[in-house]
Every structure is written in structure tokens, then in C-alpha cells.
N, C-alpha and C. Protein backbone atom coordinates (compact mmCIF):
# COMPACT_ATOMS: atom_id res chain seq x y z
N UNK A 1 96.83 112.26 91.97
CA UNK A 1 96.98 111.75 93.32
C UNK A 1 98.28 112.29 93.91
N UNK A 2 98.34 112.49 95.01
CA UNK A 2 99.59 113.02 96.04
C UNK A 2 100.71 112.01 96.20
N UNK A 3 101.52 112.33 96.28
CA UNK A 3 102.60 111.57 96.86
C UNK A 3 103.14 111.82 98.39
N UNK A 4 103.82 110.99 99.35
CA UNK A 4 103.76 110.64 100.30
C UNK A 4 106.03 110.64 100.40
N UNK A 5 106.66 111.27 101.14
CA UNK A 5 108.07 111.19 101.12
C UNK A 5 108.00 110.12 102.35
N UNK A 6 108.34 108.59 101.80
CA UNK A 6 108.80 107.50 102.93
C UNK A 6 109.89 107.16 102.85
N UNK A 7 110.49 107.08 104.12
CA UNK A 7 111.65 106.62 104.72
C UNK A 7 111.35 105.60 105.50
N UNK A 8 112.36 104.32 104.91
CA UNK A 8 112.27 103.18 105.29
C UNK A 8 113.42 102.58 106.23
N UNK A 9 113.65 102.20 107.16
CA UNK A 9 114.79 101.83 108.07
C UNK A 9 114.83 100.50 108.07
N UNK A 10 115.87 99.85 107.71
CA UNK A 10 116.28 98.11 108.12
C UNK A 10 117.07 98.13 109.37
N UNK A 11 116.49 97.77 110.15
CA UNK A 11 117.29 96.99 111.16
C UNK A 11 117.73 95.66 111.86
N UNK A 12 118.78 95.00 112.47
CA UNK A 12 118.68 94.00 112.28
C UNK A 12 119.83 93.37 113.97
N UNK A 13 119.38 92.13 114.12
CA UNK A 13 120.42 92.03 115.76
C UNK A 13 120.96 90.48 114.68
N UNK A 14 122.25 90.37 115.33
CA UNK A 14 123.07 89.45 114.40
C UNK A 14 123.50 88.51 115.56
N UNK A 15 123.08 88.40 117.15
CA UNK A 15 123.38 87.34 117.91
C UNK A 15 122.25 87.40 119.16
N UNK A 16 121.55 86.09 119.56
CA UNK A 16 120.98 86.30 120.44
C UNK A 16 120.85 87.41 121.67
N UNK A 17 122.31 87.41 121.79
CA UNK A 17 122.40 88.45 123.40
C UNK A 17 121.86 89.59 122.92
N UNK A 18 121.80 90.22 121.61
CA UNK A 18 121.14 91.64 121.34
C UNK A 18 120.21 91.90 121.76
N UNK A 19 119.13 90.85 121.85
CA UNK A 19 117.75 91.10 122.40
C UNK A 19 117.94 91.81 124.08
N UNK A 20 117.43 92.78 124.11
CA UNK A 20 116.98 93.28 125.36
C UNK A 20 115.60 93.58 125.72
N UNK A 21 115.32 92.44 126.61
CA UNK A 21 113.65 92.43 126.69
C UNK A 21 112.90 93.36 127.37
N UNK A 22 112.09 93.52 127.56
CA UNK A 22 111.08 94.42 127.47
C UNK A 22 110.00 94.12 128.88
N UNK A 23 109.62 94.29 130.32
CA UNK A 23 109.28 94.08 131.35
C UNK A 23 108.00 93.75 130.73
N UNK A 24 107.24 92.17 131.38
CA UNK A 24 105.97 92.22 130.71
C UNK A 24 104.99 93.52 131.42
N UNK A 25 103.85 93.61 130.43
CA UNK A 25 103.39 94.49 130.48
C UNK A 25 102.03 93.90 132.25
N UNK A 26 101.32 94.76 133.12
CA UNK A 26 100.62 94.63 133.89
C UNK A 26 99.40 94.08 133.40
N UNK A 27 98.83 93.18 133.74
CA UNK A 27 97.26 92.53 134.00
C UNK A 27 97.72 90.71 133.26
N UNK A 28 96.34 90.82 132.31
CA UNK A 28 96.27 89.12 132.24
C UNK A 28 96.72 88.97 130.48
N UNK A 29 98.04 89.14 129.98
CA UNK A 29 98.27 89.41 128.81
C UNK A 29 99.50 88.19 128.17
N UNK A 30 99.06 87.65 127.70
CA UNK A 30 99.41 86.21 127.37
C UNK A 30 100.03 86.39 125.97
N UNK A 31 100.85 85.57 125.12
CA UNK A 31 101.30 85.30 124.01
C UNK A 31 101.49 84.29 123.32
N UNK A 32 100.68 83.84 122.46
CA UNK A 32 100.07 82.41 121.77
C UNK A 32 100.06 82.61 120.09
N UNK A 33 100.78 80.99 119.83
CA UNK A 33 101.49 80.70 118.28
C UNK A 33 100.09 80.33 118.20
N UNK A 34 99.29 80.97 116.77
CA UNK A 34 98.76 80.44 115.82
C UNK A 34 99.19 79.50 114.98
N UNK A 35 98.55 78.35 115.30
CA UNK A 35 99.42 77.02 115.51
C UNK A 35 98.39 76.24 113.96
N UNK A 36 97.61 76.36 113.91
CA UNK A 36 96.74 76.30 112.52
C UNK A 36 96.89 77.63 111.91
N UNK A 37 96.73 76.94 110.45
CA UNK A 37 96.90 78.15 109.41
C UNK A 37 95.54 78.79 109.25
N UNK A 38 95.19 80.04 109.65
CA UNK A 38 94.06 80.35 108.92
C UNK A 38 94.02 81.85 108.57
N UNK A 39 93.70 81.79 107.12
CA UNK A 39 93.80 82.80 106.34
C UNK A 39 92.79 84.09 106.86
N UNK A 40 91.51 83.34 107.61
CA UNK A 40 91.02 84.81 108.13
C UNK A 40 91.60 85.18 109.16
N UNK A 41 92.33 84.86 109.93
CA UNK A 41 92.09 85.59 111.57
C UNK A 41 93.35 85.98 111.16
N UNK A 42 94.25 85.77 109.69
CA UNK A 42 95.97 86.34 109.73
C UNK A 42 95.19 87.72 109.40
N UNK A 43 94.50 87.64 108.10
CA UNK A 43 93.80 88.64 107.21
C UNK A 43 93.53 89.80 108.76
N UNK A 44 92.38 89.41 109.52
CA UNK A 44 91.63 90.06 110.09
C UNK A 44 93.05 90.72 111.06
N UNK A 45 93.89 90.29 111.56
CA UNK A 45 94.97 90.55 112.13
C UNK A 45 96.12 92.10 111.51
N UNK A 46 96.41 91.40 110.17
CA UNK A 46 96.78 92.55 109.45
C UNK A 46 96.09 93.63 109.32
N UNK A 47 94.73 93.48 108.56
CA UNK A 47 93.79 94.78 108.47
C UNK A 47 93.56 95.35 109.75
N UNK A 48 93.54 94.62 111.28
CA UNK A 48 93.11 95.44 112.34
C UNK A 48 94.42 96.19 112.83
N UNK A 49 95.60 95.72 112.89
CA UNK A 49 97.14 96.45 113.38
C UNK A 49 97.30 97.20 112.31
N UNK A 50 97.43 97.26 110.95
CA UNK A 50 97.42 97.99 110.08
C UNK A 50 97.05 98.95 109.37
N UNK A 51 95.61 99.00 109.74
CA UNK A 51 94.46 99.95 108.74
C UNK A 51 94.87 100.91 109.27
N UNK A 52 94.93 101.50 110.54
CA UNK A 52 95.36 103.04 110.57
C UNK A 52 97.15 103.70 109.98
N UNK A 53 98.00 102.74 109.51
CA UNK A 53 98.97 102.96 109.76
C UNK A 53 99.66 102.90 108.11
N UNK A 54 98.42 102.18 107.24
CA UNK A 54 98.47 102.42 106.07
C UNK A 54 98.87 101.13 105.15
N UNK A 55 98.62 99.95 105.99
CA UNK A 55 99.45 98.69 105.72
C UNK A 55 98.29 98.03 104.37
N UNK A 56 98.76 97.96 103.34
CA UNK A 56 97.76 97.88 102.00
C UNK A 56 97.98 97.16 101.37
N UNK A 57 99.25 96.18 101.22
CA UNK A 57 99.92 95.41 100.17
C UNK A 57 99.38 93.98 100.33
N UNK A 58 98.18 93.81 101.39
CA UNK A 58 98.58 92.11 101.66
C UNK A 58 96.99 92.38 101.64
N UNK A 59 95.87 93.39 101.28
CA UNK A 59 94.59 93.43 101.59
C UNK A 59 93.98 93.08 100.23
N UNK A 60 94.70 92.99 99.26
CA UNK A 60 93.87 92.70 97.88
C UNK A 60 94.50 90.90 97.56
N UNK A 61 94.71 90.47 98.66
CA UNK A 61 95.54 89.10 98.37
C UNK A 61 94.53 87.80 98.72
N UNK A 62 94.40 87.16 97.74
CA UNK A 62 93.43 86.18 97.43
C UNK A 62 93.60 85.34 98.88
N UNK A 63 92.29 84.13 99.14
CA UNK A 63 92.45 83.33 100.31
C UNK A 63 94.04 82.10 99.69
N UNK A 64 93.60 82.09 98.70
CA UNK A 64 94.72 80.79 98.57
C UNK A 64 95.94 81.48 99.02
N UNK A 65 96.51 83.00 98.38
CA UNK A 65 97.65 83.68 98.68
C UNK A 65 98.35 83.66 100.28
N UNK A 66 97.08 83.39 101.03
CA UNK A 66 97.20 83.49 102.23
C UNK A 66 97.63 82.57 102.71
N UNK A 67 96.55 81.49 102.65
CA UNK A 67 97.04 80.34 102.72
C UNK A 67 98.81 79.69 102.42
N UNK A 68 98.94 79.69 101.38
CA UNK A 68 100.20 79.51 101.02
C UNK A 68 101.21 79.94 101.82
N UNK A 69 100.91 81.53 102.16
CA UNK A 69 102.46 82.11 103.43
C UNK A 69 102.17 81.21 104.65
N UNK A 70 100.58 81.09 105.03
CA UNK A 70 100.43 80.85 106.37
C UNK A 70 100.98 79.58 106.20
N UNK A 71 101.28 78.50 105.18
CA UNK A 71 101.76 77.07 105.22
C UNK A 71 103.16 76.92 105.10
N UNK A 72 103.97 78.16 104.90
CA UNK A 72 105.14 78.09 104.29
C UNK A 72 105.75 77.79 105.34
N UNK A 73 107.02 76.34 105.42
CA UNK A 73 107.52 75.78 106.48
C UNK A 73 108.29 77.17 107.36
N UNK A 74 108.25 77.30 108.84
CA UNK A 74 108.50 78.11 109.54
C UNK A 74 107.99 79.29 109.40
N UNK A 75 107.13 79.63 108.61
CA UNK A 75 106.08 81.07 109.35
C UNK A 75 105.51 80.48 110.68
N UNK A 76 105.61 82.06 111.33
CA UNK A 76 104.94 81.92 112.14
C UNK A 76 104.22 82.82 113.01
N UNK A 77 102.85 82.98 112.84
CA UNK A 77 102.11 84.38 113.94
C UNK A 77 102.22 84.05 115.13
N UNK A 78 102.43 84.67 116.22
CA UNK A 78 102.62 85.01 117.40
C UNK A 78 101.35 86.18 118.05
N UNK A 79 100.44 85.28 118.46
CA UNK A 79 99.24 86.54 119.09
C UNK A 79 99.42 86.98 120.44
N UNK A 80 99.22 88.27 120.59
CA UNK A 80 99.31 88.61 121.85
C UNK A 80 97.90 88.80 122.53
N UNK A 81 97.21 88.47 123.61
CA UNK A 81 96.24 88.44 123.77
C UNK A 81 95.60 89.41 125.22
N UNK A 82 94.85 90.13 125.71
CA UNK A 82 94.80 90.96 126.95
C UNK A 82 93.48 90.61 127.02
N UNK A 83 93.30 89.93 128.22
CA UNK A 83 92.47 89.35 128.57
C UNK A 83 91.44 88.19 128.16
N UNK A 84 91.97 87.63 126.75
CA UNK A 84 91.40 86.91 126.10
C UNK A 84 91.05 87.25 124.21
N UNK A 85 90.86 88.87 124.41
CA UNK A 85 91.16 89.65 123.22
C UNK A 85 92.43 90.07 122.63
N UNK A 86 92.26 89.70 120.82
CA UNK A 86 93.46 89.87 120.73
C UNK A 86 93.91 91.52 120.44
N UNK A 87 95.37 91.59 121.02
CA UNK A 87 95.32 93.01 120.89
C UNK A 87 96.37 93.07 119.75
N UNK A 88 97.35 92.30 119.07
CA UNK A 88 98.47 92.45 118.49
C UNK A 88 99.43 91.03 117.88
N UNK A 89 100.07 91.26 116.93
CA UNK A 89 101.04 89.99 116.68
C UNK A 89 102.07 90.56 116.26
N UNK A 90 102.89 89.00 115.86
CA UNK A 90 103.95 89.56 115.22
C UNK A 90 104.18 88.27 114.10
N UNK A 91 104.68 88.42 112.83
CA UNK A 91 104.65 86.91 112.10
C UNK A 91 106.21 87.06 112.04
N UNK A 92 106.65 85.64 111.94
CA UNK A 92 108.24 85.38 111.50
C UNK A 92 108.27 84.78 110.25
N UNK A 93 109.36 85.16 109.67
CA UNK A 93 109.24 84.71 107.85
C UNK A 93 110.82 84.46 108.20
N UNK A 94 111.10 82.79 108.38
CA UNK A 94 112.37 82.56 107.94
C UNK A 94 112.53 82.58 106.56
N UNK A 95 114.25 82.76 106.17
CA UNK A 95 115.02 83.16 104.81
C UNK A 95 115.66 81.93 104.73
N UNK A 96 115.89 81.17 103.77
CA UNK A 96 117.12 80.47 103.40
C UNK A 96 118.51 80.82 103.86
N UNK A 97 119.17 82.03 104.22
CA UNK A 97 120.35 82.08 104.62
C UNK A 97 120.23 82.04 106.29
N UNK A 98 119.90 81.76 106.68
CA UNK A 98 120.19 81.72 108.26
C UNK A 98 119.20 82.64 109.13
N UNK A 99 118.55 83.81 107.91
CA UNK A 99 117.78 85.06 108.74
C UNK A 99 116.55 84.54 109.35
N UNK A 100 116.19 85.16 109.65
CA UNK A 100 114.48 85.56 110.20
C UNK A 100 113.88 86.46 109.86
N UNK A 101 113.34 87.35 109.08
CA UNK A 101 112.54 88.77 109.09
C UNK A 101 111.37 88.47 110.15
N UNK A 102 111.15 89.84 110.71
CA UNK A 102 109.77 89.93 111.42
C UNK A 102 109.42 90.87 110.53
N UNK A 103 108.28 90.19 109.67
CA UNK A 103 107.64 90.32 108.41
C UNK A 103 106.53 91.55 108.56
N UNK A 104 105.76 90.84 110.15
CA UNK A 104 104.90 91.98 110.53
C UNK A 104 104.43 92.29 111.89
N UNK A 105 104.34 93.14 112.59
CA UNK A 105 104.55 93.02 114.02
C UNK A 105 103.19 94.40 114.08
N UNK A 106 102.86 94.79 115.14
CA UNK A 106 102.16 95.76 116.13
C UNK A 106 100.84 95.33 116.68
N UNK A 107 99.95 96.07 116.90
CA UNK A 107 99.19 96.07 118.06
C UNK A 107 97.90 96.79 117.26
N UNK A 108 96.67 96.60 117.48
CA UNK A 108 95.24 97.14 117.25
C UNK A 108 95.40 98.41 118.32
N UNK A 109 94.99 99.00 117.31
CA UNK A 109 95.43 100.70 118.20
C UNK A 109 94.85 100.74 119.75
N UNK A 110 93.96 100.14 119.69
CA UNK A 110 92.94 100.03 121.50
C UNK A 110 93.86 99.76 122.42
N UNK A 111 94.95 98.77 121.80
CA UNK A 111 95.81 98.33 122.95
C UNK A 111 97.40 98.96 122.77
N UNK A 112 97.79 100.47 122.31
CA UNK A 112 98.72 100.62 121.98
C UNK A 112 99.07 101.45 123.53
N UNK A 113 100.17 101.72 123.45
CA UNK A 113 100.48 102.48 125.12
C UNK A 113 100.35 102.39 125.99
N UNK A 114 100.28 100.27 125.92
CA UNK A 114 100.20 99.74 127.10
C UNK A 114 100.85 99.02 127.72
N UNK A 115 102.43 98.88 127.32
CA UNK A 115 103.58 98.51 127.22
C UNK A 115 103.48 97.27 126.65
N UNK A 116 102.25 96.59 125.83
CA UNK A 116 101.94 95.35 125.59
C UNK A 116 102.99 95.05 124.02
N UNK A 117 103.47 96.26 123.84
CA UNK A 117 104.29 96.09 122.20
C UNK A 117 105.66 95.83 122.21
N UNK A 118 106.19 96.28 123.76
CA UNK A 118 107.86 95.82 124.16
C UNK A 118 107.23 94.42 124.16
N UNK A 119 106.52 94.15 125.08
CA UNK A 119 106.37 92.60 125.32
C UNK A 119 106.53 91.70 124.39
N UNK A 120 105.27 92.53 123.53
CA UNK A 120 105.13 91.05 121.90
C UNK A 120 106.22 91.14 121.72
N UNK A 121 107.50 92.01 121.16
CA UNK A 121 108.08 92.42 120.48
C UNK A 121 109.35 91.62 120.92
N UNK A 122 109.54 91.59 122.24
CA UNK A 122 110.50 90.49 123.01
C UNK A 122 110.23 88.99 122.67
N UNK A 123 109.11 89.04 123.31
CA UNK A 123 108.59 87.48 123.16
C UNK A 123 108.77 86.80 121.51
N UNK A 124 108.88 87.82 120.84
CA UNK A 124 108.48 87.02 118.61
C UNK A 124 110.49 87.35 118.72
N UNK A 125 111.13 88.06 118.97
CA UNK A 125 112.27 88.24 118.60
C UNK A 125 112.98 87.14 119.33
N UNK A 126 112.30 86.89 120.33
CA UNK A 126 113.19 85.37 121.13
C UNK A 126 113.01 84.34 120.15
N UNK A 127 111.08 84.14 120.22
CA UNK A 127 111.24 83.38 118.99
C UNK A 127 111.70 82.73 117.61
N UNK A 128 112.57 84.29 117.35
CA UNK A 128 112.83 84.09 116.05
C UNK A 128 114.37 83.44 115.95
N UNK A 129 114.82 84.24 117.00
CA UNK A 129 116.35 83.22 117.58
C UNK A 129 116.08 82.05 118.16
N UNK A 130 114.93 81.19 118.44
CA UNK A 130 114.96 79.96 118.76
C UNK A 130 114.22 79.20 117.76
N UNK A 131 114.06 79.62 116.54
CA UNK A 131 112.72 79.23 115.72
C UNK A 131 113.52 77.53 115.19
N UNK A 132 114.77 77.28 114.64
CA UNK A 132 115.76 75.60 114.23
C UNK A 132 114.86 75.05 115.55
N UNK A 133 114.59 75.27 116.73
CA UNK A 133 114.41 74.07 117.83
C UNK A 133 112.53 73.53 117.56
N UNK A 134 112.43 74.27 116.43
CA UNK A 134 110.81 73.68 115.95
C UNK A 134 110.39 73.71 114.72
N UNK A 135 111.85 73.70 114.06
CA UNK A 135 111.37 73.90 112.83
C UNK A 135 112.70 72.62 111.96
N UNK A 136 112.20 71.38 112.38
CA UNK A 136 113.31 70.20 111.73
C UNK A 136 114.46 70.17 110.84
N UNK A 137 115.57 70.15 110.45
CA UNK A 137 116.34 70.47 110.06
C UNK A 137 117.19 71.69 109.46
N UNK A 138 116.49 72.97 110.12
CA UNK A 138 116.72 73.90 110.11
C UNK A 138 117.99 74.61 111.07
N UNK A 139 118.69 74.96 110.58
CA UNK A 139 119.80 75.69 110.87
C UNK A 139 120.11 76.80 111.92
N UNK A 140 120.82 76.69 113.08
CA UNK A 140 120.45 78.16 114.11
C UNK A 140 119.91 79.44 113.48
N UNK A 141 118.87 79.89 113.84
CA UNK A 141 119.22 81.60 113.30
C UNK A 141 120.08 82.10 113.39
N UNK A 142 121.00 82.99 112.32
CA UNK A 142 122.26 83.65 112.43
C UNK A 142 121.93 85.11 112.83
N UNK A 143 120.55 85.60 112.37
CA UNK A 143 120.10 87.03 112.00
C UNK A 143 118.69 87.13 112.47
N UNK A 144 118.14 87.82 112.94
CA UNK A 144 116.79 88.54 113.32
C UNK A 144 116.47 89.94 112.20
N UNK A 145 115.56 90.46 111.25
CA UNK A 145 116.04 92.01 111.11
C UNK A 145 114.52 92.06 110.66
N UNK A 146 114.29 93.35 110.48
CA UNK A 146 113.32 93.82 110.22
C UNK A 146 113.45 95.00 109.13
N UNK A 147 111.82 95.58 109.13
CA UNK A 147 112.03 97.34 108.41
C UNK A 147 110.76 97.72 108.89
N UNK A 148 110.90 98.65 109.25
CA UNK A 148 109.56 99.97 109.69
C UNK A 148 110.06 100.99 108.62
N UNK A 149 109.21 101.77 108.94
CA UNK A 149 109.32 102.96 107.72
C UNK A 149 108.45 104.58 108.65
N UNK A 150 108.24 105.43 108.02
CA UNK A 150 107.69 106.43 108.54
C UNK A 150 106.67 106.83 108.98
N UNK A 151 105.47 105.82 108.39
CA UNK A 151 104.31 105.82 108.14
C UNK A 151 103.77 104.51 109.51
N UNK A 152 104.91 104.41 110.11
CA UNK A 152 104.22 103.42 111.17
C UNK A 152 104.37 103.93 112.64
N UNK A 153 103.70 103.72 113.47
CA UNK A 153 102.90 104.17 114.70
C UNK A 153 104.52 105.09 115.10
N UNK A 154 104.23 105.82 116.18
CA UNK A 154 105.38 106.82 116.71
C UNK A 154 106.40 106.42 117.27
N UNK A 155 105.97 105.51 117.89
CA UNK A 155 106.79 104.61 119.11
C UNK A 155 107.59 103.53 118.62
N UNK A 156 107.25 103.29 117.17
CA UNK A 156 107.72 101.95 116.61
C UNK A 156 109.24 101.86 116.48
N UNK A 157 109.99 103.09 115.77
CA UNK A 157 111.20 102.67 115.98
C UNK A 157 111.91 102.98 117.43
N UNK A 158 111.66 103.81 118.27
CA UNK A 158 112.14 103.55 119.52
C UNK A 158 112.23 102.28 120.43
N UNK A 159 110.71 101.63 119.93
CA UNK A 159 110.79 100.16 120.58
C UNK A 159 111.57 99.02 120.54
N UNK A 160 112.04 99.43 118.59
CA UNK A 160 112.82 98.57 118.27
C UNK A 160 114.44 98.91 118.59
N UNK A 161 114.82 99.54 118.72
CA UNK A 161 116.02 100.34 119.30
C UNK A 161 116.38 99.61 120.71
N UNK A 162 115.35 100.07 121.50
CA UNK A 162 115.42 99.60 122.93
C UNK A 162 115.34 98.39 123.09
N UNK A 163 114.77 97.47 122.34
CA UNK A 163 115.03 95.76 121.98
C UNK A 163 116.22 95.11 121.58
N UNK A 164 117.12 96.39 121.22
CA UNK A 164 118.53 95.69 121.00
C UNK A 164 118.72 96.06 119.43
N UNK A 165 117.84 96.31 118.48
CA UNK A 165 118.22 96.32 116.94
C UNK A 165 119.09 97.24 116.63
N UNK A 166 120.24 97.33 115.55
CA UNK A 166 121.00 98.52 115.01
C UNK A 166 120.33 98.16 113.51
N UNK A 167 120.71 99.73 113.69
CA UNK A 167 119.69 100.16 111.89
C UNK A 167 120.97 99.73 110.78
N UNK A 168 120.66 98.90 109.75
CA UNK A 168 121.96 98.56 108.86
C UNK A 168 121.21 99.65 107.35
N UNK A 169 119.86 100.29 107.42
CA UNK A 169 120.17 100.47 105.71
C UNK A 169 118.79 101.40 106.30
N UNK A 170 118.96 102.71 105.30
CA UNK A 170 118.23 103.85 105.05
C UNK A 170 117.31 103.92 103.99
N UNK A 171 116.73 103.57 103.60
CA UNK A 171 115.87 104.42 102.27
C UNK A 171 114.90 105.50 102.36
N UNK A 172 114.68 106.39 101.03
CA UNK A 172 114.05 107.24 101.19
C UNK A 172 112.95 107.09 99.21
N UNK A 173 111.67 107.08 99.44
CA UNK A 173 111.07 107.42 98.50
C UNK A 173 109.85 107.91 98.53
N UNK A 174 109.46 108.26 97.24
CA UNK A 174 108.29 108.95 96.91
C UNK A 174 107.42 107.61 97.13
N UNK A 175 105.99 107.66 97.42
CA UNK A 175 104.89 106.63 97.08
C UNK A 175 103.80 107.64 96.80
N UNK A 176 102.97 107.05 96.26
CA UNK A 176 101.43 107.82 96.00
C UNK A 176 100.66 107.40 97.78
N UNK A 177 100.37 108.66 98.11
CA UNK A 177 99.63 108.19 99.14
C UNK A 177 98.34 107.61 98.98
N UNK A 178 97.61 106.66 100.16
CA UNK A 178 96.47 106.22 100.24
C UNK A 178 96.03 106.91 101.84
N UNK A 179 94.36 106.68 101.41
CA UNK A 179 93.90 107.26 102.56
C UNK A 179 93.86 105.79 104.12
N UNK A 180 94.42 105.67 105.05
CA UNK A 180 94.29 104.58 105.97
C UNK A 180 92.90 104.32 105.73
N UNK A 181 93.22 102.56 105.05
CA UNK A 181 91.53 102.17 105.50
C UNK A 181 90.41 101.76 106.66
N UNK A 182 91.42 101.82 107.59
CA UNK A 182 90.90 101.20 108.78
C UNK A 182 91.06 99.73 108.91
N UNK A 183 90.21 99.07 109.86
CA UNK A 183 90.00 97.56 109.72
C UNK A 183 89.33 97.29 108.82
N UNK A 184 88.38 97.63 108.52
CA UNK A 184 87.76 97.23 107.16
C UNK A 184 86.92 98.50 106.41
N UNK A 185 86.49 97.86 105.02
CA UNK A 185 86.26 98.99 104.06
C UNK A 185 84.69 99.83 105.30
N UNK A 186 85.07 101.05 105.13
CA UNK A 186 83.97 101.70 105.96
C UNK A 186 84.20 101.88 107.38
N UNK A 187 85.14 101.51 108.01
CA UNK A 187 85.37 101.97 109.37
C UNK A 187 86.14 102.80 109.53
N UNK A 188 86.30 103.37 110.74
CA UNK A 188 86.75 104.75 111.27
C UNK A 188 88.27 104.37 111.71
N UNK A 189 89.31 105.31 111.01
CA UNK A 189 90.80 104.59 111.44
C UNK A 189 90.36 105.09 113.00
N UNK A 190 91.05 104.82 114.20
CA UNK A 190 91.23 105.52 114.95
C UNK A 190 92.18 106.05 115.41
């Protein structure tokens, strides 16, 4: 099997004001907390933003596995919706020290280049700096950060750049490549 040279970028905003938002995007495009846990529509969520982009680590993961993150106090998906369809999310995974990771963020390719990914991308990063005001004895966020890597859509780290993030950490490695599965086994990445 082949190997694949990935470069992974952490980035991260360390005070609210970093965020620089993102003009919502034109038409009827809304942004709504998956407010019940449910392991298919996270599942179906990941595999549809992901399958072309190579996202594989969370597709062999049992329903209970799912379950469990989707219950874990302060996760939280964030759907973005265009016209009623969803086009994209973003989940927040608070840390014990004060952080937030945005665990997983983008868009179902149909709706990419439609400025709908500054939007989510504003809207889950506000979130994640306001996440203590709904999440009970929880502590201000001190930290927002993330990681993209090479293998994710073109636009991804520019977006995050222009949102305010500075890159704190570089990596570079070998992986065995996989072929993108799409949304599901048998469909066409696009």
C-alpha cells in the first residue's frame, strides 16, 4: 500500500476578540444545535462532510461509541442548514483545562463555495467562547483551537486564518493512504 506525506497544522485563538466573523452567507441559511444526541444523523454528518476528504477514523465506530461522545457533558454539533437541507457542521469537544477543540467542522461538498463555511465557522467558534453560559459549572473558555491537515478541502486553512486563528504547531508524517470513501460504502466522492 502507498503512503500519503501529511502535514498537520494546530491552530488556535486564545481570547474572544480573535474571532473575526465571516458576512452571513446569501439566501435562507440558518444554524441549529443538535440538541438530542443521535448517533445517526452525527454518523451520517461525518461520512457526508468527510468522505471526499478522507475523514476514516470515526466510520468503523460502534453506535454505543457514538453515543457516548454525543452524551459527553458539553459536546456539541452545530448544523448548518440551506434551505432546510443540511449542508455542514461543526462539533465542539470541551477539554478540562479551559479549551474547546473544534473536533470537526465543514460542509457536504454540494454546498462548498458558498460562503456558507465562513458562516458555520463563525457561528461554532462564537459558540465555543460562549459554551460555560450552557454548560453549568463550567469555567469561561480560555482557548478555542483546532487542526486541519493537508488532506482537507483547499479553502480550509485560509478560512481559518481569516477567522482570526494563529497556527501554534506543525507536523509532518507519513500515513498509508486510503481511497476517499464517499458518503457511504459505494458512492461517488464528488
Amino acid at each position: 500500500m502507498s503512503t500519503l506525506t501529511v502535514t498537520t497544522w494546530s491552530l488556535e485563538q486564545t481570547a474572544p476578540a480573535d474571532l473575526l466573523p465571516a458576512s452571513p452567507p446569501a439566501g435562507d441559511v440558518r444554524i441549529v444545535r443538535a440538541e438530542v444526541p443521535s448517533p445517526e444523523f452525527s454518523r451520517f454528518l461525518y461520512a457526508s462532510v468527510g468522505g471526499d476528504v478522507r475523514w476514516t477514523d470515526r466510520l468503523a465506530w460502534s453506535y454505543e461509541r457514538w453515543r457516548e461522545l454525543l452524551e459527553k457533558p458539553g459536546v456539541e454539533t452545530w448544523v448548518a442548514y440551506d434551505r432546510g437541507t443540511p449542508a455542514g457542521y461543526i462539533e465542539l469537544d470541551p477539554q478540562d483545562d479551559g479549551a474547546v477543540e473544534i473536533a470537526y467542522f465543514g460542509l457536504i461538498p454540494a454546498f462548498r463555495g458558498r460562503r456558507i463555511g465562513g458562516h458555520l465557522l463563525s457561528y461554532g467558534v462564537a459558540r465555543a467562547w460562549d459554551l460555560s453560559g450552557r454548560l453549568p459549572g463550567r469555567a469561561e473558555t480560555k482557548r478555542v483551537w483546532l487542526h486541519t491537515c493537508s488532506k482537507d478541502g483547499e479553502h480550509a486553512m485560509d478560512n481559518y486564518l481569516r477567522r482570526g486563528f494563529r497556527l501554534f504547531d506543525t507536523k509532518v508524517a507519513e500515513e498509508q493512504e486510503v481511497a476517499a470513501p464517499g458518503p457511504w460504502p459505494g458512492a461517488r466522492a464528488v
